[in-house]
C-alpha atoms as a PDB file:
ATOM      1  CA  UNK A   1       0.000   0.000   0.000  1.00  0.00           C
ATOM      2  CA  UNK A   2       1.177   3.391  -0.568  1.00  0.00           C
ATOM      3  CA  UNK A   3       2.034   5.730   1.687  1.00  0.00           C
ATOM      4  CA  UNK A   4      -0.627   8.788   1.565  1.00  0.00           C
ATOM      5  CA  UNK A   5       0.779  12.227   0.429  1.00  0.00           C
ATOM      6  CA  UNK A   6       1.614  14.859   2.748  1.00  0.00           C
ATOM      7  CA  UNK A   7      -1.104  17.455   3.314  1.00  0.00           C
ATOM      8  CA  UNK A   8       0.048  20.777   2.836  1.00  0.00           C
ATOM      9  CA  UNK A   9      -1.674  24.041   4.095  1.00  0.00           C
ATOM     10  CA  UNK A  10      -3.471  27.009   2.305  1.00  0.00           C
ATOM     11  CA  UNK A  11      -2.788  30.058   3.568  1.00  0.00           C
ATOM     12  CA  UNK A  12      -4.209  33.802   2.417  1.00  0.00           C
ATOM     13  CA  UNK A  13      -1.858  36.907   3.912  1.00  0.00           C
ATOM     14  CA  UNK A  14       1.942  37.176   4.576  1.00  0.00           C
ATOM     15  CA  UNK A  15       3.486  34.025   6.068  1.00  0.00           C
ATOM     16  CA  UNK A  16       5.879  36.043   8.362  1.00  0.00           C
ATOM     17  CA  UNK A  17       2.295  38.759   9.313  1.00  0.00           C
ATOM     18  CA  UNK A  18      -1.052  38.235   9.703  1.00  0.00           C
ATOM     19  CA  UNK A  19      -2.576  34.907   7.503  1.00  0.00           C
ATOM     20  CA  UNK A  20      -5.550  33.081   7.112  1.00  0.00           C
ATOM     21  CA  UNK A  21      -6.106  29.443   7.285  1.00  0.00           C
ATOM     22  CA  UNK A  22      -8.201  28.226   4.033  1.00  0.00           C
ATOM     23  CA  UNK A  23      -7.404  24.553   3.303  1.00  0.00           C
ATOM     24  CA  UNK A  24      -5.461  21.473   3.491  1.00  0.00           C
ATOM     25  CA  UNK A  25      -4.596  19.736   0.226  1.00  0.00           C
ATOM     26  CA  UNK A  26      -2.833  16.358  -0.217  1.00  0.00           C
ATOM     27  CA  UNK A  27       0.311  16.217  -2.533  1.00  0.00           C
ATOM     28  CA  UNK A  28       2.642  19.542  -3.184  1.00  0.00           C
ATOM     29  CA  UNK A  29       1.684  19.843  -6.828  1.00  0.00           C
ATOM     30  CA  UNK A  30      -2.313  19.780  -6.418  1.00  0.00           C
ATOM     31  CA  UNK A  31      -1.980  22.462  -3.459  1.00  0.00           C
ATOM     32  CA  UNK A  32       0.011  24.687  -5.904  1.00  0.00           C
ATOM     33  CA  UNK A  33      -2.991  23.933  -8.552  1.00  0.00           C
ATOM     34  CA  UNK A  34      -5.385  25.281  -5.632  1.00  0.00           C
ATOM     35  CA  UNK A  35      -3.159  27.728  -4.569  1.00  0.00           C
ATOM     36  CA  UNK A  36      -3.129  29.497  -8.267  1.00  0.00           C
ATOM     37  CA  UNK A  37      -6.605  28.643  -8.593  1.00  0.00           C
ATOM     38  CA  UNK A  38      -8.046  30.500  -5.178  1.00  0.00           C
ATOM     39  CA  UNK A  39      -5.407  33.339  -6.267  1.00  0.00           C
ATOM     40  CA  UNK A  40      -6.732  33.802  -9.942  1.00  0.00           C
ATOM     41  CA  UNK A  41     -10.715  33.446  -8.374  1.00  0.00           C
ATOM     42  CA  UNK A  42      -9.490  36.331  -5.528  1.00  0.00           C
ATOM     43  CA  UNK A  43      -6.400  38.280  -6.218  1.00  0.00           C
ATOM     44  CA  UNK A  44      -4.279  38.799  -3.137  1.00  0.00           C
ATOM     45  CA  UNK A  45      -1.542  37.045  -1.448  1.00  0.00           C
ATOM     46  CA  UNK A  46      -1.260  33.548  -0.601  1.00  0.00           C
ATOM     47  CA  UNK A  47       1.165  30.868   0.484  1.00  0.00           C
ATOM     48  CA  UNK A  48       1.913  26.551   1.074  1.00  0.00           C
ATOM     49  CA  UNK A  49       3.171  25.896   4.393  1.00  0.00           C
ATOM     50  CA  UNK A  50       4.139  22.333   5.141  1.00  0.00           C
ATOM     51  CA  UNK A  51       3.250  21.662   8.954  1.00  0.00           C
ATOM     52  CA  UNK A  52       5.538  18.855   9.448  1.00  0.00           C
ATOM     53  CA  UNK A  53       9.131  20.392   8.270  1.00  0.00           C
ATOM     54  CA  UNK A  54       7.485  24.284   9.610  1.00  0.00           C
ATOM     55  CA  UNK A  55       8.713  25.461   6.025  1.00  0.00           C
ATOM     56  CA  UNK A  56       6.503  28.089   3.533  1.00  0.00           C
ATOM     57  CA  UNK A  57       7.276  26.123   0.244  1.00  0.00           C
ATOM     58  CA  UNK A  58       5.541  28.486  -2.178  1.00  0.00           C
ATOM     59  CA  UNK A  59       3.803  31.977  -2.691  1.00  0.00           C
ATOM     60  CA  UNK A  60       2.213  33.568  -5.153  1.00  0.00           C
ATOM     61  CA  UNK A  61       1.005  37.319  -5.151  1.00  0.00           C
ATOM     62  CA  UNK A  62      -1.492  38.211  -7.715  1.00  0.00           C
ATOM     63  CA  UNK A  63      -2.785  41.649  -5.673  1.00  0.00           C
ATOM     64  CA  UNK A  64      -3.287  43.929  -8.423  1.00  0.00           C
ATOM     65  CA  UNK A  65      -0.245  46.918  -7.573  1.00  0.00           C
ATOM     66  CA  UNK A  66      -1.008  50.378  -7.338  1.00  0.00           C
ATOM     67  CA  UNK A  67       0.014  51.942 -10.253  1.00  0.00           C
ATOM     68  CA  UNK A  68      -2.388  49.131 -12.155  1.00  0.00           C
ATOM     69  CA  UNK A  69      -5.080  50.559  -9.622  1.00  0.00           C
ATOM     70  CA  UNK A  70      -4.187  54.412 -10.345  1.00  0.00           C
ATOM     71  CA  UNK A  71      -4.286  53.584 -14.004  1.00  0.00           C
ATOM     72  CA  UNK A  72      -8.060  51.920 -14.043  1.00  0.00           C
ATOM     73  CA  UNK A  73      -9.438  54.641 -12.048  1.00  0.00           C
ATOM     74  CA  UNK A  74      -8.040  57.334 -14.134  1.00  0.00           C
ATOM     75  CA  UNK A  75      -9.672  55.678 -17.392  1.00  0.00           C
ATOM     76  CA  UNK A  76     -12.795  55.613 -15.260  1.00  0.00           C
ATOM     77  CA  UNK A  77     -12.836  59.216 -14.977  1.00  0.00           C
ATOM     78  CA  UNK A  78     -11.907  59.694 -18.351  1.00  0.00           C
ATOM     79  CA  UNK A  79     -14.302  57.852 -19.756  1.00  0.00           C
END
């Protein structure tokens, strides 16, 4: 029998500030698949931390930045 993957944790925020708990997912390629996924349904910050070695293995920050924010609401009020 094989052994099960490792479950790896979701997390929304900064990993060394405030975070957020969102889910457990087994295997370190399908919680990078979530990861992107959750990230690309809600821009914003999010991490994988693996519980057993206390290690963040992966980030991704898809936040829009603030120029990209000045930018949209200027073409707002130009339009």
């Amino acid at each position: 029998m094989a052994p099960r993957p490792r479950a790896y944790q979701i997390f929304a925020g900064l990993p060394e500030g405030p975070s957020l708990w969102l889910e457990a997912v087994y295997g370190l390629e399908f919680a990078r698949k979530r990861m992107r996924e959750i990230a690309h349904e809600n821009p914003g910050m999010y991490f994988i931390r693996d519980l057993v070695e206390q290690a963040v293995l992966d980030g991704i920050n898809t936040a829009p930045k603030h120029s990209d924010l000045a930018r949209r609401a200027a073409k707002r009020a130009a339009a």
